[in-house]
Protein backbone atom coordinates (compact mmCIF):
# COMPACT_ATOMS: atom_id res chain seq x y z
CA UNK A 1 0.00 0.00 0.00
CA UNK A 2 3.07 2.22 0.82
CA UNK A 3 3.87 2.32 -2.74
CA UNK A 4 0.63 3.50 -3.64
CA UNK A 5 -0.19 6.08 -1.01
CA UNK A 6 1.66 9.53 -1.54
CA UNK A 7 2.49 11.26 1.81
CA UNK A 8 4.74 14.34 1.26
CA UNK A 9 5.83 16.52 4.01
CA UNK A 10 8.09 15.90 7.06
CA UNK A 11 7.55 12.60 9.02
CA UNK A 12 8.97 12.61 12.93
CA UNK A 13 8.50 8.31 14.02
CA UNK A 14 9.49 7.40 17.06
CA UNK A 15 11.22 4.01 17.90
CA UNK A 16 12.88 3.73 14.23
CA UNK A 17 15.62 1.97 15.21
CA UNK A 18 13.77 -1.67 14.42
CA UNK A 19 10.86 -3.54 13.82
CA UNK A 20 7.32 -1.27 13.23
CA UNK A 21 8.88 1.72 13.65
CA UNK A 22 12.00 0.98 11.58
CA UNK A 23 9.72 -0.26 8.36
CA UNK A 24 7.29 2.68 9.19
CA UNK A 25 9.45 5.33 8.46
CA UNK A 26 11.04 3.91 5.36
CA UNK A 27 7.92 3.52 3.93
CA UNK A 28 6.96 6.99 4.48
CA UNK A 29 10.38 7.92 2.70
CA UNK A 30 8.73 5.57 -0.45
CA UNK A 31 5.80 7.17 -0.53
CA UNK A 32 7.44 10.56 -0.97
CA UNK A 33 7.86 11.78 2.05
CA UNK A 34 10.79 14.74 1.77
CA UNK A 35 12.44 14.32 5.31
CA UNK A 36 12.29 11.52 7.96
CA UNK A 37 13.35 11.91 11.51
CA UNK A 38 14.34 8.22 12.78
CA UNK A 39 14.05 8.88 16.71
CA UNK A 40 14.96 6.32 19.18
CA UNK A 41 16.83 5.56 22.38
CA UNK A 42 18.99 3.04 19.67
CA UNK A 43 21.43 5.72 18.11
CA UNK A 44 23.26 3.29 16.04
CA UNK A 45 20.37 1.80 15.01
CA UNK A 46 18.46 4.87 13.85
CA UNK A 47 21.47 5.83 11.84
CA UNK A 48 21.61 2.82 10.37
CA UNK A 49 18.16 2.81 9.31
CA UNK A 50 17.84 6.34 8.33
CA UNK A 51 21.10 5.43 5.65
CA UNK A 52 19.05 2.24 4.31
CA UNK A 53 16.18 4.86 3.97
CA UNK A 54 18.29 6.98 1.50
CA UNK A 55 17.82 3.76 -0.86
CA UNK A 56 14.31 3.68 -0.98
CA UNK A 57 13.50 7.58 -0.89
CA UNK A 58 10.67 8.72 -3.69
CA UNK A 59 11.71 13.03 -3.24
CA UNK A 60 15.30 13.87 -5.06
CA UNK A 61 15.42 16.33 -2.18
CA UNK A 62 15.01 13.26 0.47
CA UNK A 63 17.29 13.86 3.68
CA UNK A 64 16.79 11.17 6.71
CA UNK A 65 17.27 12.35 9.99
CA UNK A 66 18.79 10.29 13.05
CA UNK A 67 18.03 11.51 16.38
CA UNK A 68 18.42 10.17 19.78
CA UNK A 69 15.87 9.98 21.91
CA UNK A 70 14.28 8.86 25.27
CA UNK A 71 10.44 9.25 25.17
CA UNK A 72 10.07 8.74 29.21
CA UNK A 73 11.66 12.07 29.41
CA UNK A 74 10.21 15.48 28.82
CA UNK A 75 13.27 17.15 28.15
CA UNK A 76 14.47 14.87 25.51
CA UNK A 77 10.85 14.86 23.60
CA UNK A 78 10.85 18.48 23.55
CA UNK A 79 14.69 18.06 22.48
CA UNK A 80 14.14 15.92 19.76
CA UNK A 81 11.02 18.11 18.09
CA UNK A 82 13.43 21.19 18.23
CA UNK A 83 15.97 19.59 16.42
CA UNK A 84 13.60 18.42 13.91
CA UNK A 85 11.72 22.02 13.50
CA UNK A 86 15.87 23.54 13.11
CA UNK A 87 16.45 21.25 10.67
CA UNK A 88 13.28 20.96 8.18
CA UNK A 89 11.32 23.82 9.61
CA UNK A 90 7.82 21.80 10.56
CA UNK A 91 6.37 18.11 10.92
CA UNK A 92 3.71 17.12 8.91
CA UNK A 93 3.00 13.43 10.32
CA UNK A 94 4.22 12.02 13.73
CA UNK A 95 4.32 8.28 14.36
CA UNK A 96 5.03 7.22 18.09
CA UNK A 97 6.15 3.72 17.51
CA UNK A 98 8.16 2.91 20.45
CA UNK A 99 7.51 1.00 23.14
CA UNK A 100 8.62 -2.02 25.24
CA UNK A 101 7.59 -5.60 26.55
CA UNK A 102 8.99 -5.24 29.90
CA UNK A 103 5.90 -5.32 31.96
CA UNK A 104 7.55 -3.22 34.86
CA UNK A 105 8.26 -0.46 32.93
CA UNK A 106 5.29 -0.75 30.55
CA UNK A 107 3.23 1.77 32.04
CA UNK A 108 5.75 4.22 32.12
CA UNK A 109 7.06 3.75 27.99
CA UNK A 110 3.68 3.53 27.16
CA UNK A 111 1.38 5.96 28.56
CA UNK A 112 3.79 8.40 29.34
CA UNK A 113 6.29 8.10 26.35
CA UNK A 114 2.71 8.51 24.22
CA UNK A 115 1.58 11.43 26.19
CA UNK A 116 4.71 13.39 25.70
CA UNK A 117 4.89 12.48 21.85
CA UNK A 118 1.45 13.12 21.73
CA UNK A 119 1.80 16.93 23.35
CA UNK A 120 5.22 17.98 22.05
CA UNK A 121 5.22 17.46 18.42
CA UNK A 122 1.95 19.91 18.11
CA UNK A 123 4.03 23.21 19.12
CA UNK A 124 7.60 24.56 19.54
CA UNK A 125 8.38 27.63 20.39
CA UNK A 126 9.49 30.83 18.81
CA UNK A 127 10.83 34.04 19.49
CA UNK A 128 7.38 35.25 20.87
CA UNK A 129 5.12 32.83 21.53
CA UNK A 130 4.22 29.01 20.78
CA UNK A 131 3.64 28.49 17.23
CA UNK A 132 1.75 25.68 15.70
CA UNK A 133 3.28 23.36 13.21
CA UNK A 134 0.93 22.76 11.25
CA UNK A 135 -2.11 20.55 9.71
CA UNK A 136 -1.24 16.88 9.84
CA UNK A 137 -1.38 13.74 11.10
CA UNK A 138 0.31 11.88 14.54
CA UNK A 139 -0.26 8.11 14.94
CA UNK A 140 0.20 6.34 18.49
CA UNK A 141 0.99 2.96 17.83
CA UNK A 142 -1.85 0.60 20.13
CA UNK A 143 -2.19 -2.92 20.17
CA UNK A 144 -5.13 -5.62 19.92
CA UNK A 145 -4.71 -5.46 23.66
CA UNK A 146 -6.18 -1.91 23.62
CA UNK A 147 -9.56 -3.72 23.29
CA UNK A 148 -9.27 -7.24 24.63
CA UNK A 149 -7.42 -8.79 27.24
CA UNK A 150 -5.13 -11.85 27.83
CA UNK A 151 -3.76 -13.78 30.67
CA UNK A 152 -0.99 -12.62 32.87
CA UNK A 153 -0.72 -9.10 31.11
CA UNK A 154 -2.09 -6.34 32.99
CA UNK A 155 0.39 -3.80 33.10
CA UNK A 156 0.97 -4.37 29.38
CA UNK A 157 -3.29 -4.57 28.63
CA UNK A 158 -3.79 -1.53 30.64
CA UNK A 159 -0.80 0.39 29.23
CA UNK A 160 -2.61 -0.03 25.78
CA UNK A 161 -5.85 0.49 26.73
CA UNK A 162 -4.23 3.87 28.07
CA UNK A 163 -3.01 4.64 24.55
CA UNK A 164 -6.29 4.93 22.95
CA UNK A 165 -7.94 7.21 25.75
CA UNK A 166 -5.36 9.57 24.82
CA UNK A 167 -5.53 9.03 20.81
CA UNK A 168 -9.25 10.35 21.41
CA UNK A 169 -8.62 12.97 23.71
CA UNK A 170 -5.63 14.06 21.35
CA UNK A 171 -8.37 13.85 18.26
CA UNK A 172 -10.63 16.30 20.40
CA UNK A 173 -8.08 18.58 21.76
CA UNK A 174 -6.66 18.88 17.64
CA UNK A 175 -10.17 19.90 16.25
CA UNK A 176 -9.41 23.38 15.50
CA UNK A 177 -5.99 22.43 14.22
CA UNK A 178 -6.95 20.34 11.80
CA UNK A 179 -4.72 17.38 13.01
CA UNK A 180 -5.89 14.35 12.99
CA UNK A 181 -5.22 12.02 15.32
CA UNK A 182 -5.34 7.90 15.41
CA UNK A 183 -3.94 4.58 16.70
CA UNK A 184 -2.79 1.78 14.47
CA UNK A 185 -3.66 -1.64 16.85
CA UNK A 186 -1.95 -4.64 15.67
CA UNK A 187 -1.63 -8.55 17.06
CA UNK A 188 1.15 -10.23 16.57
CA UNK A 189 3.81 -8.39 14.49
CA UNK A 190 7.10 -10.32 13.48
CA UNK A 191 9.36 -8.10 15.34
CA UNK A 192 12.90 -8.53 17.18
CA UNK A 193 10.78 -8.00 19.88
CA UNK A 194 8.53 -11.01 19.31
CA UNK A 195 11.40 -13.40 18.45
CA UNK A 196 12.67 -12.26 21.36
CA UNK A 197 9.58 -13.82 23.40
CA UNK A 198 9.97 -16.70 21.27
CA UNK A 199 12.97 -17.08 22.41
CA UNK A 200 12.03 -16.92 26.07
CA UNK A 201 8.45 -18.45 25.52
CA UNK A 202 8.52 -21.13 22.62
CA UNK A 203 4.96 -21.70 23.02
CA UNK A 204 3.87 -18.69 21.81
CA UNK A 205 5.00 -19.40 18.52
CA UNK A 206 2.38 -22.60 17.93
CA UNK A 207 -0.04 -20.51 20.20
CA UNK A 208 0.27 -18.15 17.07
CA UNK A 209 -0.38 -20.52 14.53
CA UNK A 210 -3.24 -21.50 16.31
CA UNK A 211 -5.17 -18.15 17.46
CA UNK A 212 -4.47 -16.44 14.23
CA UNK A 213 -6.61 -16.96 11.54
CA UNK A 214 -4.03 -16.73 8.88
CA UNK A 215 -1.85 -18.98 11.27
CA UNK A 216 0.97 -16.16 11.43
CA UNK A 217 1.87 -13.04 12.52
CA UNK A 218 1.68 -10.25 11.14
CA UNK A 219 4.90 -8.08 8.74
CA UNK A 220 5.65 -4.63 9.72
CA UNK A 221 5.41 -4.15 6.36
CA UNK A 222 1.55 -5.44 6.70
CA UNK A 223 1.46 -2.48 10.03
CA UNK A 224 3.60 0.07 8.52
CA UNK A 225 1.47 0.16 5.12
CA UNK A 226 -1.48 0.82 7.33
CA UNK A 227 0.20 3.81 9.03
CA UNK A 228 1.45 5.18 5.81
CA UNK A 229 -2.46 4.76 4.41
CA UNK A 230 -3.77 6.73 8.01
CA UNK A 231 -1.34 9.72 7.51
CA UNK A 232 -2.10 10.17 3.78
CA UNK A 233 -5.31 12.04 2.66
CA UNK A 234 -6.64 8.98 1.38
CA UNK A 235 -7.62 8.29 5.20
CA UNK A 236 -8.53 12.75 5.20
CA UNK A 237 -12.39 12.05 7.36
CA UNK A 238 -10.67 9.28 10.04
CA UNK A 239 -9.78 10.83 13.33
CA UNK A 240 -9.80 9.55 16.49
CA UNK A 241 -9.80 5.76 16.61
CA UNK A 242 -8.01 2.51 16.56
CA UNK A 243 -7.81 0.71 13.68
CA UNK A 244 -7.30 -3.05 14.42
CA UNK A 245 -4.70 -4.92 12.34
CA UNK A 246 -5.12 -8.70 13.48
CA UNK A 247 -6.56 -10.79 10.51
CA UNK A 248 -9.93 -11.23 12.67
CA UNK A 249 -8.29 -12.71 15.48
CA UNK A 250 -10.24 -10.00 17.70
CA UNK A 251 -13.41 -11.97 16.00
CA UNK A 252 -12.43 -15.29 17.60
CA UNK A 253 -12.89 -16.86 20.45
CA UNK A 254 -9.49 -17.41 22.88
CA UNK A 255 -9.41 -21.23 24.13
CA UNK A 256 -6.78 -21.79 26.21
């Protein structure tokens, strides 16, 4: 779909070092997006994926953007959205993609690290007064777990749940602005992440086969395409919601 789907402007994702966020914002540098700002904690590895982006850009005038970031802290968010205002002058789409599977800190990454990428990419400040940065689009990345639950995963359930109470607050607050805001809620995504629980749960991976209906998880090329499709103005009248990526598995019925 990414190749389809034209999204120009300047795209700011979060957790672009790997997995979602990685493929996220080299798709939006294939579907013609003019700068890309690959944030995450991973320095190396958003350099690394910014270069690879250079590849794949659409724009002539394409420039990707490493920064280093730590979403749990204020400071650094409202770091990391100056540097990106300096250096292209706006941000047209944000994409807060990172996140973690360690339930103890889960609440924290989650809700917070969404709350501040939620608040800080919206305005930066200028010589007189807090400017807005225009019309566009910021995606929270929430889960299947935003709707339903599963054993032994409260902080991790809740966390998500969290996510889309602040999508739709963000949607309301962003009326006037003209900034739409959604959530992009996937199952299972083949991820480092998830081989990592593989590799510390093998049962999840027949579990997988089982639950989902396509017997797999998902690509982030399968998430990211999705993103792309809710920042371009193809997806212009949605605002405000989570849009479930999970091949029906939400439809089924968990037997354990």
């Amino acid at each position: 779909m990414a190749g389809k789907v034209c999204v120009e402007g300047i795209t700011l994702v979060t957790g672009a070092a790997q997995g979602i966020g990685r493929e996220v914002a080299i798709s939006f540098a294939k579907a013609g997006a003019r700068g890309v700002i690959f944030a995450d904690i991973n320095e190396d590895g958003a350099q690394e994926a910014a270069g690879q982006s250079q590849k794949y850009a659409k724009q002539s005038e394409y420039r990707g953007l490493s920064v280093k970031v730590d979403i749990t802290s204020e400071e650094s968010v409202a770091s990391l959205v100056s540097i990106a205002v300096k250096e292209f002058g706006r941000i047209d789409y944000a994409v807060h993609s990172a996140g973690i599977e360690q339930f103890e800190k889960a609440m924290i990454t989650n809700i917070q690290g969404t709350m501040l990428c939620y608040q800080e990419p919206l305005w930066y400040e200028s010589r007189h007064s807090k400017k807005s940065l225009g019309r566009g689009s910021i995606i929270n990345l929430g889960s299947v777990n935003s709707y339903c639950a599963a054993p032994g995963m409260m902080p991790y359930t809740s966390s998500k749940h969290a996510v889309i109470g602040i999508t739709k607050t963000a949607a309301i607050d962003n009326f006037k602005a003209h900034i739409r805001v959604n959530a992009v809620c996937p199952a299972w995504v083949d991820t480092p992440m998830m081989q990592a629980s593989l590799q510390r749960f093998p049962q999840l991976g027949p579990m997988i086969k089982v639950a989902s209906p396509l017997g797999r998880a998902a690509t982030v090329e399968e998430v990211a395409d999705y993103i792309v499709f809710l920042s371009s103005p193809s997806a212009s009248f949605i605002n405000g919601t989570g849009l479930i990526v999970d091949a029906g598995l939400k439809l089924t019925v968990y037997t354990p």
